[in-house]
PDB file of N, CA and C in Angstrom:
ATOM      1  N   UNK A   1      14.315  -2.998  -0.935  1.00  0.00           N
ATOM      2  CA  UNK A   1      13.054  -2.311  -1.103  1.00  0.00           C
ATOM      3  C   UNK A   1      13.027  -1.668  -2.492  1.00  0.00           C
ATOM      4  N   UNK A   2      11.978  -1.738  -2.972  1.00  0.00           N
ATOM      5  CA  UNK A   2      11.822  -1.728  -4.428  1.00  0.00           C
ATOM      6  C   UNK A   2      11.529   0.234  -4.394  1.00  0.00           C
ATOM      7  N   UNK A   3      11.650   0.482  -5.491  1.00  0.00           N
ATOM      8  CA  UNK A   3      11.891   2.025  -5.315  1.00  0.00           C
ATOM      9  C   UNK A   3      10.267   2.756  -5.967  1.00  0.00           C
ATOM     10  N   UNK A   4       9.677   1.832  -6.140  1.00  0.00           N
ATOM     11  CA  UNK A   4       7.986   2.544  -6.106  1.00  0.00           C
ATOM     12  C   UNK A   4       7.500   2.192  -4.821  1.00  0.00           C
ATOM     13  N   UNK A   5       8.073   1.327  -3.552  1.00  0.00           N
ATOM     14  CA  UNK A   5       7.993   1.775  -1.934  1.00  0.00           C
ATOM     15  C   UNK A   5       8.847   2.492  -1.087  1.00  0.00           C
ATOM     16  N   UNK A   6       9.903   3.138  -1.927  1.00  0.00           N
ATOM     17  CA  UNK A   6      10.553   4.257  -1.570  1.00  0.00           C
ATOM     18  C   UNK A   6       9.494   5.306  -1.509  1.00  0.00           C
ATOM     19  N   UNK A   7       9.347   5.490  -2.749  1.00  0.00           N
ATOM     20  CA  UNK A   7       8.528   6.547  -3.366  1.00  0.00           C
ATOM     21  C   UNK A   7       7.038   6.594  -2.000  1.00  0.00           C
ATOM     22  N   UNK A   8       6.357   5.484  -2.223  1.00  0.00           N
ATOM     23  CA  UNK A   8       5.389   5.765  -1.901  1.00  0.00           C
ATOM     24  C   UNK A   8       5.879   5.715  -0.214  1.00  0.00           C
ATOM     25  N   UNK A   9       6.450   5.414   0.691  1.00  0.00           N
ATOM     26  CA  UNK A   9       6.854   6.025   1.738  1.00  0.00           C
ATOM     27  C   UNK A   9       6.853   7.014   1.814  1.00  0.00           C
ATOM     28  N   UNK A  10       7.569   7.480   1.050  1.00  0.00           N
ATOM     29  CA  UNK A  10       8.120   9.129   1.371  1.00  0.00           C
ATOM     30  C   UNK A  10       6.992   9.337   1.200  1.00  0.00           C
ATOM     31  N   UNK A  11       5.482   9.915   0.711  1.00  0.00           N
ATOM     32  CA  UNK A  11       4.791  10.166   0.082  1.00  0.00           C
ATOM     33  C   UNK A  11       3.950  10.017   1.444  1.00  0.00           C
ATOM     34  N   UNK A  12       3.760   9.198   2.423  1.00  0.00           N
ATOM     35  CA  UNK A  12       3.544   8.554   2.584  1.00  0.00           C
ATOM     36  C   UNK A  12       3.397   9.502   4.161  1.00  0.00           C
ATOM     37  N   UNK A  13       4.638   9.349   4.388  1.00  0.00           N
ATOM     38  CA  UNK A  13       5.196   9.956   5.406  1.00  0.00           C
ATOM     39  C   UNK A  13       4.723  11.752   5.671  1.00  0.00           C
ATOM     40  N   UNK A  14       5.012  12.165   4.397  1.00  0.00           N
ATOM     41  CA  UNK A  14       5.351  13.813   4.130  1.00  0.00           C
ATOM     42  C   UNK A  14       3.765  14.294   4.195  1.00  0.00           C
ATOM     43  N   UNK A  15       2.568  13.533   3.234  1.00  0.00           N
ATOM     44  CA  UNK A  15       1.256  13.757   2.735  1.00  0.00           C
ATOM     45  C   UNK A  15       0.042  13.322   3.856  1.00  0.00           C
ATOM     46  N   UNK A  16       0.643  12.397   4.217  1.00  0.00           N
ATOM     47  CA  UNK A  16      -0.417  11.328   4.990  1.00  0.00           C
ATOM     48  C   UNK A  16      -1.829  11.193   4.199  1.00  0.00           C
ATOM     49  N   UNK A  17      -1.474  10.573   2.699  1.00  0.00           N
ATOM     50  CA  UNK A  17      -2.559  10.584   1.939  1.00  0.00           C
ATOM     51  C   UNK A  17      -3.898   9.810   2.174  1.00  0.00           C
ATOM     52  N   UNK A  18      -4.885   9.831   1.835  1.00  0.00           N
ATOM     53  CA  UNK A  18      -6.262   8.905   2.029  1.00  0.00           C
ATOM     54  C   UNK A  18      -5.892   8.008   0.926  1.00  0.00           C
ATOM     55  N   UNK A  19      -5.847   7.942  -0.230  1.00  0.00           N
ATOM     56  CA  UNK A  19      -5.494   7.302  -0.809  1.00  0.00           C
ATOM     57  C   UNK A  19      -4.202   7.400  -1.738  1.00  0.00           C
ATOM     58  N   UNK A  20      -3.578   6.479  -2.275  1.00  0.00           N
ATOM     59  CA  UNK A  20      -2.271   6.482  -3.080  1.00  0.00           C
ATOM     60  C   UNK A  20      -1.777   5.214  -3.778  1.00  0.00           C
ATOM     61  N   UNK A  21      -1.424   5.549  -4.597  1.00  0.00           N
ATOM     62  CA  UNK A  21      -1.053   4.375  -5.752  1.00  0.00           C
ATOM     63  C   UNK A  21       0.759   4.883  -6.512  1.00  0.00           C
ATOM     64  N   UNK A  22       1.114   4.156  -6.372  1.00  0.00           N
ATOM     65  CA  UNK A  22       2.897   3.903  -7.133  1.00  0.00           C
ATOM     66  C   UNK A  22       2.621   3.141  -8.451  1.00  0.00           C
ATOM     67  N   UNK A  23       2.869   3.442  -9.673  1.00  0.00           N
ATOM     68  CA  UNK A  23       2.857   2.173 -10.516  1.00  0.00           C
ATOM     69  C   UNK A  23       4.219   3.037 -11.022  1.00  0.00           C
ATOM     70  N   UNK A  24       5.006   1.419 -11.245  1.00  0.00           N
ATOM     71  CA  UNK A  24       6.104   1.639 -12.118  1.00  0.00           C
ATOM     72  C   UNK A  24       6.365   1.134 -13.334  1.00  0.00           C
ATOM     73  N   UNK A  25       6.298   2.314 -14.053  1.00  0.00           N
ATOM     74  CA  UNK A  25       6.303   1.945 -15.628  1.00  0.00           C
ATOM     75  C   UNK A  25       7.549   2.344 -16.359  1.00  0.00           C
ATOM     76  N   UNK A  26       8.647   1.564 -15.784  1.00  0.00           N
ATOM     77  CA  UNK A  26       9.757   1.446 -16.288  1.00  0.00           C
ATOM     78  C   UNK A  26      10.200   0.693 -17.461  1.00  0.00           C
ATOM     79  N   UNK A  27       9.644  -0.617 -17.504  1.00  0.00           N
ATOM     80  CA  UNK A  27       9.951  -1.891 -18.032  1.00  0.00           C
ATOM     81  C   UNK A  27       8.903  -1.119 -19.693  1.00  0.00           C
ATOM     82  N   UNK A  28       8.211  -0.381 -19.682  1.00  0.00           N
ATOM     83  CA  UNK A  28       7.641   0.338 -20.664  1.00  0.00           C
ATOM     84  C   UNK A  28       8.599   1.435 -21.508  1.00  0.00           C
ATOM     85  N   UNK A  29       9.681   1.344 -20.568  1.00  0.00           N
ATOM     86  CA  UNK A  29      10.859   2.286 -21.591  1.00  0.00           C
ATOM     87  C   UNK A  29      12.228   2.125 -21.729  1.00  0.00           C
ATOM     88  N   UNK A  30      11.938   0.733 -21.591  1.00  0.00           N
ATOM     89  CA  UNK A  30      13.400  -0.054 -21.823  1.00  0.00           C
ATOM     90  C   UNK A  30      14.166   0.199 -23.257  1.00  0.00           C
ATOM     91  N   UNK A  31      15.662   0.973 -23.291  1.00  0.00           N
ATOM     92  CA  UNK A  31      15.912   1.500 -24.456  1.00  0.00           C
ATOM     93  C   UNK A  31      15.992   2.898 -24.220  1.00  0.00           C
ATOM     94  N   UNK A  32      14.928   3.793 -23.913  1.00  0.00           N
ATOM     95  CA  UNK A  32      14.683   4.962 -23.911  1.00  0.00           C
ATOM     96  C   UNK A  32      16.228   6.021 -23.223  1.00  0.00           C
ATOM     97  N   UNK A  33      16.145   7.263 -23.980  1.00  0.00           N
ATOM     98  CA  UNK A  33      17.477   7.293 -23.580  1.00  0.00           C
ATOM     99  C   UNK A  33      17.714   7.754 -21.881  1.00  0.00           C
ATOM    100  N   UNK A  34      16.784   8.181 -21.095  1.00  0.00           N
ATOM    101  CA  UNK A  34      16.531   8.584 -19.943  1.00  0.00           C
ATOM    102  C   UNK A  34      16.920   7.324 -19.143  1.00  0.00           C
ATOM    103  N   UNK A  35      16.399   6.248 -19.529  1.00  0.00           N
ATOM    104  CA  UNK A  35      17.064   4.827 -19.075  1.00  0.00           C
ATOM    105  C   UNK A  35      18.201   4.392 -18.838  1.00  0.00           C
ATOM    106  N   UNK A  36      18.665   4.511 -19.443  1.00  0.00           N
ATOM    107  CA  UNK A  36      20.601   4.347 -19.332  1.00  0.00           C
ATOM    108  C   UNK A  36      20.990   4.999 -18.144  1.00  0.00           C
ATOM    109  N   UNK A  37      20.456   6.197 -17.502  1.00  0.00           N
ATOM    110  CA  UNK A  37      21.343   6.664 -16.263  1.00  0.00           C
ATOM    111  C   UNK A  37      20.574   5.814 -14.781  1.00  0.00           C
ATOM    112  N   UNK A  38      19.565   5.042 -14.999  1.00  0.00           N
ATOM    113  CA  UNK A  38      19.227   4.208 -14.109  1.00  0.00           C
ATOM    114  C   UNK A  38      18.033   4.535 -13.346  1.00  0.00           C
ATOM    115  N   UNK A  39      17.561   5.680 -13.769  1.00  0.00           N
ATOM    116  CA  UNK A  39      16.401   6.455 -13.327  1.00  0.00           C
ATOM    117  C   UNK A  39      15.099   5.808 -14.104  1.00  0.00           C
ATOM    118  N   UNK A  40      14.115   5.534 -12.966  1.00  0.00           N
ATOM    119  CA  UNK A  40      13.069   5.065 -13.393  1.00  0.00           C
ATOM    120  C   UNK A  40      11.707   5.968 -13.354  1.00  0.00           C
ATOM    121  N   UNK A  41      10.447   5.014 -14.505  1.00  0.00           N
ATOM    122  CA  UNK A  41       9.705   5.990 -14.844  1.00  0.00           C
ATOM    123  C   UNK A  41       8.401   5.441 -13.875  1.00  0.00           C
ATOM    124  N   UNK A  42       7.871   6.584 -13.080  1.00  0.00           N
ATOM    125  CA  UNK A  42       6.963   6.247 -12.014  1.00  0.00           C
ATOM    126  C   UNK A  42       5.665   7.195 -12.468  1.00  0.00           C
ATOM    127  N   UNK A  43       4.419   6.625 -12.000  1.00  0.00           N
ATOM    128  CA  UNK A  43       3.003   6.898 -12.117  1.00  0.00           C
ATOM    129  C   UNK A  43       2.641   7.453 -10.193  1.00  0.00           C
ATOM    130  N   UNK A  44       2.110   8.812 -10.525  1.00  0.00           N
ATOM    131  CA  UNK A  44       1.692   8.302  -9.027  1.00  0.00           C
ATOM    132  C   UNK A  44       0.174   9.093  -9.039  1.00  0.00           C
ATOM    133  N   UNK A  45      -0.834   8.508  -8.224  1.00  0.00           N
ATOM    134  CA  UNK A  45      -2.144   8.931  -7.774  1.00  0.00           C
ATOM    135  C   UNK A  45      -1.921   9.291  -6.529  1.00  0.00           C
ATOM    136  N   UNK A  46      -2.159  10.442  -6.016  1.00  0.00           N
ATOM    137  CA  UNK A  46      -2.121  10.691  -4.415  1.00  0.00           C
ATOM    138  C   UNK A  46      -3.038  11.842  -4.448  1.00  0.00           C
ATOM    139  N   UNK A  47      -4.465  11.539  -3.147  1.00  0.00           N
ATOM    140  CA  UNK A  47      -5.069  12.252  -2.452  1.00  0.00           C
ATOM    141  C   UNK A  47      -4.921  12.514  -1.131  1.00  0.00           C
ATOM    142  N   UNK A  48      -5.008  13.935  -0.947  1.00  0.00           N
ATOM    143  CA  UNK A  48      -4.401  14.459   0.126  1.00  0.00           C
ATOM    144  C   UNK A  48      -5.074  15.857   0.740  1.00  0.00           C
ATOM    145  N   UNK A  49      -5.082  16.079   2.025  1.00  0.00           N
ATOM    146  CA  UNK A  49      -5.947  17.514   2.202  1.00  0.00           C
ATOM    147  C   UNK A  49      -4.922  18.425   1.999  1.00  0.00           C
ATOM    148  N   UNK A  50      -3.390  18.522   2.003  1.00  0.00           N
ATOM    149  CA  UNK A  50      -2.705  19.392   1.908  1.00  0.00           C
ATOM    150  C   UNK A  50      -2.315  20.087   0.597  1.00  0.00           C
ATOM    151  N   UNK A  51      -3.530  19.451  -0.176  1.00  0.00           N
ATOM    152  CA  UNK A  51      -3.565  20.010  -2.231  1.00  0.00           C
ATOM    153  C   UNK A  51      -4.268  20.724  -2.255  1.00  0.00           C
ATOM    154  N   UNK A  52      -5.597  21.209  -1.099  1.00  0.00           N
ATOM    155  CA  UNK A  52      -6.407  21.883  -1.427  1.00  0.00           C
ATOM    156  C   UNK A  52      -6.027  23.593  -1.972  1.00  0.00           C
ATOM    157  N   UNK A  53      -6.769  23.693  -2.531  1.00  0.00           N
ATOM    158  CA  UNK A  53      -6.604  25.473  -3.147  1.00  0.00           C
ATOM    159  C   UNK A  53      -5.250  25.773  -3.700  1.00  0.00           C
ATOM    160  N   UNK A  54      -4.517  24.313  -4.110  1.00  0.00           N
ATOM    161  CA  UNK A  54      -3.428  24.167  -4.624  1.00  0.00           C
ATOM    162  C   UNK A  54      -3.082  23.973  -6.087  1.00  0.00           C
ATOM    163  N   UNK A  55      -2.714  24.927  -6.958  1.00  0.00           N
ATOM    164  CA  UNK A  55      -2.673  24.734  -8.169  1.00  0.00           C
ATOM    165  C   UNK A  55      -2.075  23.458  -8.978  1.00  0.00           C
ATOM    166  N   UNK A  56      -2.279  22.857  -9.818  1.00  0.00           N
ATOM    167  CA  UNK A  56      -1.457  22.029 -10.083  1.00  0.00           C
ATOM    168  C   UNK A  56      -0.112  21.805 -10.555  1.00  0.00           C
ATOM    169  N   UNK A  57       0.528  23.078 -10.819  1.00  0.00           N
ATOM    170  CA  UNK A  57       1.815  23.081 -10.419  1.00  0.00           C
ATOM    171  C   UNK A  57       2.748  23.019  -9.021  1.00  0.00           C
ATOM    172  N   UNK A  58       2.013  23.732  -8.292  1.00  0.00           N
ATOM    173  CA  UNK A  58       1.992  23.954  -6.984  1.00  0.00           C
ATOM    174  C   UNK A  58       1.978  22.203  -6.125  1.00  0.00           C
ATOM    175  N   UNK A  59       0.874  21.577  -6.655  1.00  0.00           N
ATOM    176  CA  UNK A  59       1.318  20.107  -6.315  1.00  0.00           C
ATOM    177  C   UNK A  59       2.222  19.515  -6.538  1.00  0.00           C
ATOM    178  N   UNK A  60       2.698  19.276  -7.973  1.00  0.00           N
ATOM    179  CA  UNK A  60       4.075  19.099  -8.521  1.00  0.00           C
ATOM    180  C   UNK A  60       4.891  19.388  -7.751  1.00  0.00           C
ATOM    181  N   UNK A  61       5.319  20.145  -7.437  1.00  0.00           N
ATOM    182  CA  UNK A  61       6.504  21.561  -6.998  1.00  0.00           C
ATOM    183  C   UNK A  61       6.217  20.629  -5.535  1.00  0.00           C
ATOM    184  N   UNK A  62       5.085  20.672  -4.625  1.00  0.00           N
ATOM    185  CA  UNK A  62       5.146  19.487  -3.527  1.00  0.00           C
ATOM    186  C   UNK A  62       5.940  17.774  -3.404  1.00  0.00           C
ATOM    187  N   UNK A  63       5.449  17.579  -4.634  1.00  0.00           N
ATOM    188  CA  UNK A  63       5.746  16.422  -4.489  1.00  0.00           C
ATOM    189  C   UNK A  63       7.455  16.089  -5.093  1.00  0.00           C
ATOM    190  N   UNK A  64       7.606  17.107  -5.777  1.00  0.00           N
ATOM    191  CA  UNK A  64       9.410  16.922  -6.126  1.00  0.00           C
ATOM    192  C   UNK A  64      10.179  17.400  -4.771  1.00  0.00           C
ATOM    193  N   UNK A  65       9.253  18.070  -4.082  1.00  0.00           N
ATOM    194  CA  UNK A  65      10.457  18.691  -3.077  1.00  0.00           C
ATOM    195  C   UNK A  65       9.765  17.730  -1.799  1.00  0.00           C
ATOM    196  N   UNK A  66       9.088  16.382  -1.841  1.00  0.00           N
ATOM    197  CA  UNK A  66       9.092  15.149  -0.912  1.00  0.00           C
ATOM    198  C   UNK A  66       9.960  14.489  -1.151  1.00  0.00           C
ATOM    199  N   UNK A  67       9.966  14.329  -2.228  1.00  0.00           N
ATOM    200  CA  UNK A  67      10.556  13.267  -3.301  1.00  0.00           C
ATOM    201  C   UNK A  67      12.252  13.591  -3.023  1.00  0.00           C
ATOM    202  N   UNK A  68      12.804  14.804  -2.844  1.00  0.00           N
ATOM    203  CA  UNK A  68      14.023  15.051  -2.879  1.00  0.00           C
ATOM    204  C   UNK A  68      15.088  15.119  -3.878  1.00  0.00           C
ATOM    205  N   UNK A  69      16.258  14.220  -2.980  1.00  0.00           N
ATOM    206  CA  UNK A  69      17.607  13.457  -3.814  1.00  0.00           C
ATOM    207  C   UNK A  69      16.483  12.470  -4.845  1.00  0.00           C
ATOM    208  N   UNK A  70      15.651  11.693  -4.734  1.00  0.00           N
ATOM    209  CA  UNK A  70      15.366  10.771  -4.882  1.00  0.00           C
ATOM    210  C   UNK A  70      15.159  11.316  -6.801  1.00  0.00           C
ATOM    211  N   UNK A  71      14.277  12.670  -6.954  1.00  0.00           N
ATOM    212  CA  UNK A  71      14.319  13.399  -8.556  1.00  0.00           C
ATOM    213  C   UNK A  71      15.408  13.174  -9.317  1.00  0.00           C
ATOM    214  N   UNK A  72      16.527  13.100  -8.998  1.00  0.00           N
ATOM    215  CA  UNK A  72      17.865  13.724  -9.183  1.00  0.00           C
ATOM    216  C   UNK A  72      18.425  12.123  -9.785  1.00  0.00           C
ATOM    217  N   UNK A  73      18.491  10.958  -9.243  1.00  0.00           N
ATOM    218  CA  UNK A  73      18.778  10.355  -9.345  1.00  0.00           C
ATOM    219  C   UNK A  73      18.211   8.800  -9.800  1.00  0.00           C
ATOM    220  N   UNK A  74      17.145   8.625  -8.766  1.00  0.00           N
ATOM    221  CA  UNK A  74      16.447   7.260  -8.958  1.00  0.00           C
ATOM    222  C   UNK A  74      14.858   7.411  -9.776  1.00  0.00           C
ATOM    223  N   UNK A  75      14.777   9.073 -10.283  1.00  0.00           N
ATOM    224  CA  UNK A  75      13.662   8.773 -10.711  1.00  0.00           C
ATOM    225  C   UNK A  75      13.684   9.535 -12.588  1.00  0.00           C
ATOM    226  N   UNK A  76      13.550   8.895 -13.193  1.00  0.00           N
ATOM    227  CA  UNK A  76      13.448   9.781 -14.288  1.00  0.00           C
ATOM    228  C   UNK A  76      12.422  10.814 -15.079  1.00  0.00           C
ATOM    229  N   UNK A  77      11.312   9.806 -14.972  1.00  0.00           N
ATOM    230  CA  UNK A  77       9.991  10.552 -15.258  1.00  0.00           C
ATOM    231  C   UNK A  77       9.163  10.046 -14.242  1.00  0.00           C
ATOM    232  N   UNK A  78       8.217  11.130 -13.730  1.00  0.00           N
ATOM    233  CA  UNK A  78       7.274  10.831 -12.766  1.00  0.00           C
ATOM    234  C   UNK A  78       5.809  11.704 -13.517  1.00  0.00           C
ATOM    235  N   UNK A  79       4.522  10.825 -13.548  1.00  0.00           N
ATOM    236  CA  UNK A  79       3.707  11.329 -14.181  1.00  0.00           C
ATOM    237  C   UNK A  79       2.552  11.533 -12.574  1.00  0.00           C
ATOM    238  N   UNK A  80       2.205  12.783 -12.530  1.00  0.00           N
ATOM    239  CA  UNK A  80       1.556  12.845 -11.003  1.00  0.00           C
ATOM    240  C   UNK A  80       0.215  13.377 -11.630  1.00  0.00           C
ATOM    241  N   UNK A  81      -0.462  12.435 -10.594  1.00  0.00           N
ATOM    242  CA  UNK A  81      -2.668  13.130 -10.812  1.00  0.00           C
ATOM    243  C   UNK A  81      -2.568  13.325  -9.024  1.00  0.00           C
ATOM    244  N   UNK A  82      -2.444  14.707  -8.512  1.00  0.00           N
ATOM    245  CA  UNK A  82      -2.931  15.111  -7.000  1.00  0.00           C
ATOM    246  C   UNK A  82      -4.126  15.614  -7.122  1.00  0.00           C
ATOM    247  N   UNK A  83      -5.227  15.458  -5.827  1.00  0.00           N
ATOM    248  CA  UNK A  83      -6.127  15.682  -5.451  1.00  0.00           C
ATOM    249  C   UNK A  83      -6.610  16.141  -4.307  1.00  0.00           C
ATOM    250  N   UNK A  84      -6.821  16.687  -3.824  1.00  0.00           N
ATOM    251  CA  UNK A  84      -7.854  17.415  -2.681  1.00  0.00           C
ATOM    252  C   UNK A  84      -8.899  16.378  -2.178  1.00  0.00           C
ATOM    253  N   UNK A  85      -9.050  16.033  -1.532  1.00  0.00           N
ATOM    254  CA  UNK A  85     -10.125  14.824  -1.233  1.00  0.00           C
ATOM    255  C   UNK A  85     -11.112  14.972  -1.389  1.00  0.00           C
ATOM    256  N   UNK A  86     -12.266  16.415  -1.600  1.00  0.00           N
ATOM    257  CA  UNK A  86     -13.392  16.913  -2.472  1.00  0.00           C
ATOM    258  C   UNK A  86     -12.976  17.059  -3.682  1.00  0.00           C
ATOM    259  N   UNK A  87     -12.186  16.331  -4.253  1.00  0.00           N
ATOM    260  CA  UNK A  87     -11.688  16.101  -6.023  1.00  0.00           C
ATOM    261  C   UNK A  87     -12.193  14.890  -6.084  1.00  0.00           C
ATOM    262  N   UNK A  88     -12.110  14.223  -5.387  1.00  0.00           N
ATOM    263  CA  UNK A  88     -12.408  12.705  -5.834  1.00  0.00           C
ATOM    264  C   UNK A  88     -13.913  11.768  -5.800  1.00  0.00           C
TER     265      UNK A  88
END
């Protein structure tokens, strides 16, 4: 299992989003020095009612602590757009 359906499992599981998107834009930083430890660079879109009145750090701070072990190791950069489902 490829690790942008890790991702979006967990995500998946934790959010029960309306909508959600994984793109992995790894192969975009081939070289980069974050690369070498094997950690990849992920995009994610996720709408969700549990963002509401939620700052956008505060989403962040959600989604690293879904995400887990998984920060630490398999992911290097993660670029996140969360939404409230009256955001969209």
């Amino acid at each position: 299992m490829s690790r942008a359906t890790l991702i979006e499992n967990r995500l998946r599981e934790v959010f029960a989003p309306s909508k959600i998107e994984i793109r992995d834009d790894s192969h975009r930083h081939a070289g980069h020095e974050g690369a070498k430890g094997g950690g990849g660079h992920f995009s994610v879109t996720i709408v969700a009612p549990q963002f509401q009145g939620r700052s956008s750090v505060q989403r962040h701070q959600m989604i690293y602590q879904a995400l887990g072990e998984m920060m630490k190791k398999e992911i290097h950069a993660l670029s996140i757009q969360a939404f409230a489902p009256d955001e969209v």
